[in-house]
PDB file of N, CA and C in Angstrom:
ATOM      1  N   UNK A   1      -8.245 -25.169   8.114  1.00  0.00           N
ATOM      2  CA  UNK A   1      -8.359 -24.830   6.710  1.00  0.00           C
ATOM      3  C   UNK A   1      -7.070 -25.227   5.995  1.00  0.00           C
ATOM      4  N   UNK A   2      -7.395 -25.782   4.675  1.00  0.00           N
ATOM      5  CA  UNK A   2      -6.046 -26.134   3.824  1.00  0.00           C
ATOM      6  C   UNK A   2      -5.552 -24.691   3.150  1.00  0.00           C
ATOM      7  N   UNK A   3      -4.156 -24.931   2.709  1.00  0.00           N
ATOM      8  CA  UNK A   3      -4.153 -23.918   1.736  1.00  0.00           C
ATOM      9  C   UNK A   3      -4.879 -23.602   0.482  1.00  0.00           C
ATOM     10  N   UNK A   4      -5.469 -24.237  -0.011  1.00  0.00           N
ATOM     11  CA  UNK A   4      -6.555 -24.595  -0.981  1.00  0.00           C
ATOM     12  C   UNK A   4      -7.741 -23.430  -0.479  1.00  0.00           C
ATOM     13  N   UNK A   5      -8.022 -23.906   0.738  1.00  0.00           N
ATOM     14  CA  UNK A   5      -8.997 -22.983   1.417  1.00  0.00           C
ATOM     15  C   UNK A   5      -8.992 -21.584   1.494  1.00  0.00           C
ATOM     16  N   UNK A   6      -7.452 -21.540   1.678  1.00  0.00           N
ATOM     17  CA  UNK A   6      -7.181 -19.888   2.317  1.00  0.00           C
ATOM     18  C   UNK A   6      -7.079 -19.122   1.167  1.00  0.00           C
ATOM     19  N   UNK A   7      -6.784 -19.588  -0.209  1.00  0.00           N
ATOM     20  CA  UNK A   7      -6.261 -19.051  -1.394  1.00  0.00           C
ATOM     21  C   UNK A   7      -7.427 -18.672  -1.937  1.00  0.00           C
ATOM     22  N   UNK A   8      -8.746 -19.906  -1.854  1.00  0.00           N
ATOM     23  CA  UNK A   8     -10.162 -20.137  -2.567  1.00  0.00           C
ATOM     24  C   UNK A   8     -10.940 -18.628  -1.832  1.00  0.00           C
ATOM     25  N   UNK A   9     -10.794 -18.585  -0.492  1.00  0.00           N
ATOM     26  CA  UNK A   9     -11.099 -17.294   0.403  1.00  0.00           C
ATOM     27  C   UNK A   9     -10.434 -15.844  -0.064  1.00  0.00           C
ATOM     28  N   UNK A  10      -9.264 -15.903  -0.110  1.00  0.00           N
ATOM     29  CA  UNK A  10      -8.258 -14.755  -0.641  1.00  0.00           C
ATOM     30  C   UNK A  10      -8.905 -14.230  -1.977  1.00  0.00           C
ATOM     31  N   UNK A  11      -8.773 -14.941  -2.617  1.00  0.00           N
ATOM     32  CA  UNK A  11      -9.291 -14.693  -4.300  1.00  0.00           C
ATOM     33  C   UNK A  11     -11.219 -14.166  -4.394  1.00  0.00           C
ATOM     34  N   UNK A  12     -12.039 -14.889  -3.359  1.00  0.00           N
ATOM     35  CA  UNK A  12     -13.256 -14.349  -3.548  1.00  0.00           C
ATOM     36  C   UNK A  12     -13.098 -13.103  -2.772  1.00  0.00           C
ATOM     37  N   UNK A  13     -12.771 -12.716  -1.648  1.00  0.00           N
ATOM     38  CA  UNK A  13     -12.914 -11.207  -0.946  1.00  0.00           C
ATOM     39  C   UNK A  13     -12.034 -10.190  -2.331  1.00  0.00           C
ATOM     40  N   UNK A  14     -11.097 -10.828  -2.861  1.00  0.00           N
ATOM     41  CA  UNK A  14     -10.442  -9.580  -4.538  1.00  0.00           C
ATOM     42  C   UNK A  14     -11.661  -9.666  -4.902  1.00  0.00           C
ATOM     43  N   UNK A  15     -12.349 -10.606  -5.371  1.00  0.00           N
ATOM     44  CA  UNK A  15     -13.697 -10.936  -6.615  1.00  0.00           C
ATOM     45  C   UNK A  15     -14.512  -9.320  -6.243  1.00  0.00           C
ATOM     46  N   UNK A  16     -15.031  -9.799  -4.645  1.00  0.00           N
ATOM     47  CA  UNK A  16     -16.002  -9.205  -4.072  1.00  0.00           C
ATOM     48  C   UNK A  16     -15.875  -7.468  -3.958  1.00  0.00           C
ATOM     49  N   UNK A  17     -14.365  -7.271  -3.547  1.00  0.00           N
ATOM     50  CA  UNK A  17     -14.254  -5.675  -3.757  1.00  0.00           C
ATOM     51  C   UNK A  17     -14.411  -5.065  -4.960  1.00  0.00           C
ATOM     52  N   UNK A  18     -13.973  -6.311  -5.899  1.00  0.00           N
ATOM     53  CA  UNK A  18     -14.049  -5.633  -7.546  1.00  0.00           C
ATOM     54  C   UNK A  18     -15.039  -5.553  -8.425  1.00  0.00           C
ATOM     55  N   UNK A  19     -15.826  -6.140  -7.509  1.00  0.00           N
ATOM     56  CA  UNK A  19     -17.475  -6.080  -7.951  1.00  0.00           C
ATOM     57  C   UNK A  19     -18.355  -4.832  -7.375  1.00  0.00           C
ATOM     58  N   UNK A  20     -18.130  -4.713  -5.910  1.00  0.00           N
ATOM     59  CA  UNK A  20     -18.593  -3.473  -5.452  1.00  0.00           C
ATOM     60  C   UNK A  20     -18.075  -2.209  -5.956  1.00  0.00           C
ATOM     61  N   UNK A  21     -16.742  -2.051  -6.552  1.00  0.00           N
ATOM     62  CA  UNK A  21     -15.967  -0.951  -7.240  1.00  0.00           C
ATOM     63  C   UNK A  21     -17.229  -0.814  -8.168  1.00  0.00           C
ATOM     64  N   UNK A  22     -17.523  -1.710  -9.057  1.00  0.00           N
ATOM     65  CA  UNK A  22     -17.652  -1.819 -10.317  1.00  0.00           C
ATOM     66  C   UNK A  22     -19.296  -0.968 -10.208  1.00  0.00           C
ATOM     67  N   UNK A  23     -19.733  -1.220  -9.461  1.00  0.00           N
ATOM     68  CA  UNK A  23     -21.238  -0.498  -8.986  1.00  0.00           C
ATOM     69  C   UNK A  23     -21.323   1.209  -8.561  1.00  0.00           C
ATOM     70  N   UNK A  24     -20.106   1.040  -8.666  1.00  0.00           N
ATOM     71  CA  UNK A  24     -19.839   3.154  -8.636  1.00  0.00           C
ATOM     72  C   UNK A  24     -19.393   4.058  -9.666  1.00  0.00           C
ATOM     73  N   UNK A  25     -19.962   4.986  -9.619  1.00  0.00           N
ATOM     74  CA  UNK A  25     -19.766   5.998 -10.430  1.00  0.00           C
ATOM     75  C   UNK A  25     -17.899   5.919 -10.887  1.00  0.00           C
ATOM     76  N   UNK A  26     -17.350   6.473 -11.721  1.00  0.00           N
ATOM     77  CA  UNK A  26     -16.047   6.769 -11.958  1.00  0.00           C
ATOM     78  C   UNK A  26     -15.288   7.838 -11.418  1.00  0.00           C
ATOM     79  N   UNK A  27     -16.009   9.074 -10.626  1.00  0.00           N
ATOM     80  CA  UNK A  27     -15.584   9.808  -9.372  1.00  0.00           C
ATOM     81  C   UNK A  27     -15.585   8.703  -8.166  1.00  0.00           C
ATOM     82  N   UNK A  28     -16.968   8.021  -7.717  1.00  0.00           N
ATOM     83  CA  UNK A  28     -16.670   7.451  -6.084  1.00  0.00           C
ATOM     84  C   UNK A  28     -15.601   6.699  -6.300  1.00  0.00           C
ATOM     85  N   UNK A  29     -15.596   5.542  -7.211  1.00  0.00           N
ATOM     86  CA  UNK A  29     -14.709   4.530  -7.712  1.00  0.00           C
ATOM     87  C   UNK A  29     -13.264   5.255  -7.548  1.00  0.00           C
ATOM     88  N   UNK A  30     -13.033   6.429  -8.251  1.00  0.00           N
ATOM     89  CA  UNK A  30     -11.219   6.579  -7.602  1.00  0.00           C
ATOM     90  C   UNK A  30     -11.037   7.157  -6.335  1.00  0.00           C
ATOM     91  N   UNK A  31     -12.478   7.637  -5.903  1.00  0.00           N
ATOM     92  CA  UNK A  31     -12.234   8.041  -4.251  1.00  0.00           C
ATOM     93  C   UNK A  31     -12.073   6.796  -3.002  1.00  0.00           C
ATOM     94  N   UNK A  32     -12.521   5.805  -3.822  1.00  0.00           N
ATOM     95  CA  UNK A  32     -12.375   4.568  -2.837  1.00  0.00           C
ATOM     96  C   UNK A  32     -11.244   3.994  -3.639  1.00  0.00           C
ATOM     97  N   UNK A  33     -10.477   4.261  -4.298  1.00  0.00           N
ATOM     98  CA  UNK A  33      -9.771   3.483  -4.814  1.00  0.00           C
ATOM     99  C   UNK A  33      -7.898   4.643  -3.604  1.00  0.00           C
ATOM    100  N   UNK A  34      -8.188   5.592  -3.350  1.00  0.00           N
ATOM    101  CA  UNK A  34      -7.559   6.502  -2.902  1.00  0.00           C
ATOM    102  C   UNK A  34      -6.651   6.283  -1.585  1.00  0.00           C
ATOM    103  N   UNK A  35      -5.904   5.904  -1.337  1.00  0.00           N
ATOM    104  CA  UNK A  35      -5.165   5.321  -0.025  1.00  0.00           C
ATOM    105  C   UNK A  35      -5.437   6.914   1.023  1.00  0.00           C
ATOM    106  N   UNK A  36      -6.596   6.336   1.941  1.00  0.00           N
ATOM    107  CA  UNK A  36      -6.733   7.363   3.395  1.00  0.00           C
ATOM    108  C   UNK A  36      -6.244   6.752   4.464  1.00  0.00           C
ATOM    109  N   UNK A  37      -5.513   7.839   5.580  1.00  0.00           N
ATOM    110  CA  UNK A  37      -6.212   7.778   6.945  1.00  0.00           C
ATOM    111  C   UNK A  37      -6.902   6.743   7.137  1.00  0.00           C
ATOM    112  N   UNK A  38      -6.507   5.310   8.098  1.00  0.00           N
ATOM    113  CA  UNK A  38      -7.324   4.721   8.826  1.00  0.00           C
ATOM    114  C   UNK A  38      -8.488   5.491   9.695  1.00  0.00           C
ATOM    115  N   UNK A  39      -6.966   6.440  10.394  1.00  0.00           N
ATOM    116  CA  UNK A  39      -8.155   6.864  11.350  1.00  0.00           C
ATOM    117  C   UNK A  39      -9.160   8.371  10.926  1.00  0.00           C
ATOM    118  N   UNK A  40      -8.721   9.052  10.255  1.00  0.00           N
ATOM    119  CA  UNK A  40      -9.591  10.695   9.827  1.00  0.00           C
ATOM    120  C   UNK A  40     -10.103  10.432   8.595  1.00  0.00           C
ATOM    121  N   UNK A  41      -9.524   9.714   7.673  1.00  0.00           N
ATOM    122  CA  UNK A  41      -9.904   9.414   6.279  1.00  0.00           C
ATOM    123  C   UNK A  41      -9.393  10.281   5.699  1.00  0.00           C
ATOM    124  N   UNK A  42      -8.843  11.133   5.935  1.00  0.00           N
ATOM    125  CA  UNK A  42      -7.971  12.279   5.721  1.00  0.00           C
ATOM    126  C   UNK A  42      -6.973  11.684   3.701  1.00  0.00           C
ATOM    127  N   UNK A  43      -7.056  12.817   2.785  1.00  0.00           N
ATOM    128  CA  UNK A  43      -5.879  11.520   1.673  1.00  0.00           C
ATOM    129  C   UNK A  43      -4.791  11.154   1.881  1.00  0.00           C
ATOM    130  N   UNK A  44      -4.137  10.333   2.180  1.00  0.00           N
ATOM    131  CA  UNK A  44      -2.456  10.362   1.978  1.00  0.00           C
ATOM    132  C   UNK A  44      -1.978  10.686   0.556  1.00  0.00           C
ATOM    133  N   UNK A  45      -0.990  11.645   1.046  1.00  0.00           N
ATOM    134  CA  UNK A  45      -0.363  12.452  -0.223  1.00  0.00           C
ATOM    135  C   UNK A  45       1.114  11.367  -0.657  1.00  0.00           C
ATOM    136  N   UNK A  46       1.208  10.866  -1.809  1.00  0.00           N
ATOM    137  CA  UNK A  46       2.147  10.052  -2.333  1.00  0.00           C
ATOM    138  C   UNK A  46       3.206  10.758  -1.704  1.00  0.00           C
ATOM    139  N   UNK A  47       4.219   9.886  -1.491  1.00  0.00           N
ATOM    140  CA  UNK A  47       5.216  10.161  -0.792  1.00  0.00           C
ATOM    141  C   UNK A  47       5.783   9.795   0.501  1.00  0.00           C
ATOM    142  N   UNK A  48       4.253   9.963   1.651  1.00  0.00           N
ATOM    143  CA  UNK A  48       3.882   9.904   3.044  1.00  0.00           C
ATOM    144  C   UNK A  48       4.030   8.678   3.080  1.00  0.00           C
ATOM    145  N   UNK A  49       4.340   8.138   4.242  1.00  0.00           N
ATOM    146  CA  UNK A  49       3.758   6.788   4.755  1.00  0.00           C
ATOM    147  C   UNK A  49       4.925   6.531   6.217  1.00  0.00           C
ATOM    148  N   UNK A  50       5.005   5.179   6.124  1.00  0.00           N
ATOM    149  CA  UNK A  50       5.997   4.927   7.241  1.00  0.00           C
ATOM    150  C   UNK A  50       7.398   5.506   7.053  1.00  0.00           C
ATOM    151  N   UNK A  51       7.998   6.085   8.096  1.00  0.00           N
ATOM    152  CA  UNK A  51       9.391   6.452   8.514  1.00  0.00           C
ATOM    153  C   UNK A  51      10.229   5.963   9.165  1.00  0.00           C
ATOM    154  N   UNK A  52      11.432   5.002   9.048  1.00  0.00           N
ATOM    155  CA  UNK A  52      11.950   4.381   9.575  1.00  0.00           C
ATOM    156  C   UNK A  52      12.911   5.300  10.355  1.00  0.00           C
ATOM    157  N   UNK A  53      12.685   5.394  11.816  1.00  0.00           N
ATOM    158  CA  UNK A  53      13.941   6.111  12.322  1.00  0.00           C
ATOM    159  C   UNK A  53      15.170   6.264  12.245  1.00  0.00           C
ATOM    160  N   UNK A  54      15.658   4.737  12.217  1.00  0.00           N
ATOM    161  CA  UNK A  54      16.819   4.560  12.011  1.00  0.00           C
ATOM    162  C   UNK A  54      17.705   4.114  11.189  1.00  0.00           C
ATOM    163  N   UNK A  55      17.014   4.834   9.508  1.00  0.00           N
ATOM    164  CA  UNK A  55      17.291   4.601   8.419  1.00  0.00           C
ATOM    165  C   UNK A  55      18.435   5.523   8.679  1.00  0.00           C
ATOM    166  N   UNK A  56      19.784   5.763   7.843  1.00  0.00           N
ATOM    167  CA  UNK A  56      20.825   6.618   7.953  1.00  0.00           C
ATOM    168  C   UNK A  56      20.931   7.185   6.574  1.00  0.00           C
ATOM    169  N   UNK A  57      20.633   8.366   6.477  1.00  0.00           N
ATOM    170  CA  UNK A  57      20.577   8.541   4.775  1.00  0.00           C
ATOM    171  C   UNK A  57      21.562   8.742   4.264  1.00  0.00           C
ATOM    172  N   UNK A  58      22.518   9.696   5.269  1.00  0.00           N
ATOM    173  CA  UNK A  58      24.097   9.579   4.963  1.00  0.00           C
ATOM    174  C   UNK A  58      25.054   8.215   4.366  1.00  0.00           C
ATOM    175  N   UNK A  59      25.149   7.587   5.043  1.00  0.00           N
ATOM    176  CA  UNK A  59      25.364   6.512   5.457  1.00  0.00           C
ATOM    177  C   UNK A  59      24.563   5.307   3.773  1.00  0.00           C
ATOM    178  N   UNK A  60      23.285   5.303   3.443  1.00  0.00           N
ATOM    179  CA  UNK A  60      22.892   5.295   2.478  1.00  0.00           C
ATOM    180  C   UNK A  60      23.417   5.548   1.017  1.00  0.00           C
ATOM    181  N   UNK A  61      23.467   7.142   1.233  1.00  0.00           N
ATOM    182  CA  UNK A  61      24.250   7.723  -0.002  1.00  0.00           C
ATOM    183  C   UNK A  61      25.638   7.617  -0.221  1.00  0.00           C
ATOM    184  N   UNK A  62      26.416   7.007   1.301  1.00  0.00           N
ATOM    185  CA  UNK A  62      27.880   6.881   0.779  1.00  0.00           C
ATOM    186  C   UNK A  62      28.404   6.040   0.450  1.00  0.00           C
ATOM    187  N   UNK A  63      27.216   4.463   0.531  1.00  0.00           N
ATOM    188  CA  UNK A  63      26.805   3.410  -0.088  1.00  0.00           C
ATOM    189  C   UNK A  63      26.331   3.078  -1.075  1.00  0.00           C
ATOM    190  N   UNK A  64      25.530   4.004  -1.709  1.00  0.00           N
ATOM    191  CA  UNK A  64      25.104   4.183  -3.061  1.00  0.00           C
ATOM    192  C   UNK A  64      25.928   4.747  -3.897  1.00  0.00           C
ATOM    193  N   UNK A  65      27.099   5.076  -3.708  1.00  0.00           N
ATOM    194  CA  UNK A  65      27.826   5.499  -4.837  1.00  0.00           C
ATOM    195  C   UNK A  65      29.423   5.069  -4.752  1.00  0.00           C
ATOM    196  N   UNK A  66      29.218   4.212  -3.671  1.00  0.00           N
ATOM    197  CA  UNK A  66      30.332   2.790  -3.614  1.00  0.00           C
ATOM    198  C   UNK A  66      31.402   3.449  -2.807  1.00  0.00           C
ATOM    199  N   UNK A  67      31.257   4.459  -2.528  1.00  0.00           N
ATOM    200  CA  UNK A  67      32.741   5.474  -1.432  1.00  0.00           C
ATOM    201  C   UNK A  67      32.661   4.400  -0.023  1.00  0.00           C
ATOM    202  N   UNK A  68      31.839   3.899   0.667  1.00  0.00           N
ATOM    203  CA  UNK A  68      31.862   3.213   1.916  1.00  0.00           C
ATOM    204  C   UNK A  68      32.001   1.866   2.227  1.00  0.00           C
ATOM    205  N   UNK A  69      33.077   1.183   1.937  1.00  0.00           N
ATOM    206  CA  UNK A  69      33.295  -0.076   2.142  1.00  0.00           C
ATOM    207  C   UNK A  69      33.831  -0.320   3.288  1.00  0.00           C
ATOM    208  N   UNK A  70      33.475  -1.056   4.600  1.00  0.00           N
ATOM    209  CA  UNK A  70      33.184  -1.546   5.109  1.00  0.00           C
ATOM    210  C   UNK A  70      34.385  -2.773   5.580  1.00  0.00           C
TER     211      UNK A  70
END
């Protein structure tokens, strides 16, 4: 496949979800519009998501306010 191809593909599966949106009520429509759970379907509450372990927040903040040079 060209890139031509992959873009022409990319753009109809957007078309296609935004057409099936468009066939629902304005309750289902923001319930599918709602970031769940792959696996429970459970909602994710804004905020949640990935956690990087070995983010340093300290370390962060003593960088963000220019005290830690390096």
């Amino acid at each position: 496949m060209t890139d031509r191809d992959i873009l022409w593909c990319a753009v109809n599966l957007l078309l296609d979800d935004e057409q099936e949106l468009e066939q629902l009520c304005p309750t289902c429509r923001s319930r599918a519009q709602e970031e769940r759970c792959l696996c429970c379907g459970a909602p994710i509450c804004a905020g949640e998501g990935v956690v990087n372990s070995a983010f340093d927040e300290a370390r962060f903040q003593t960088l963000k306010r220019g005290d830690g040079h390096d």
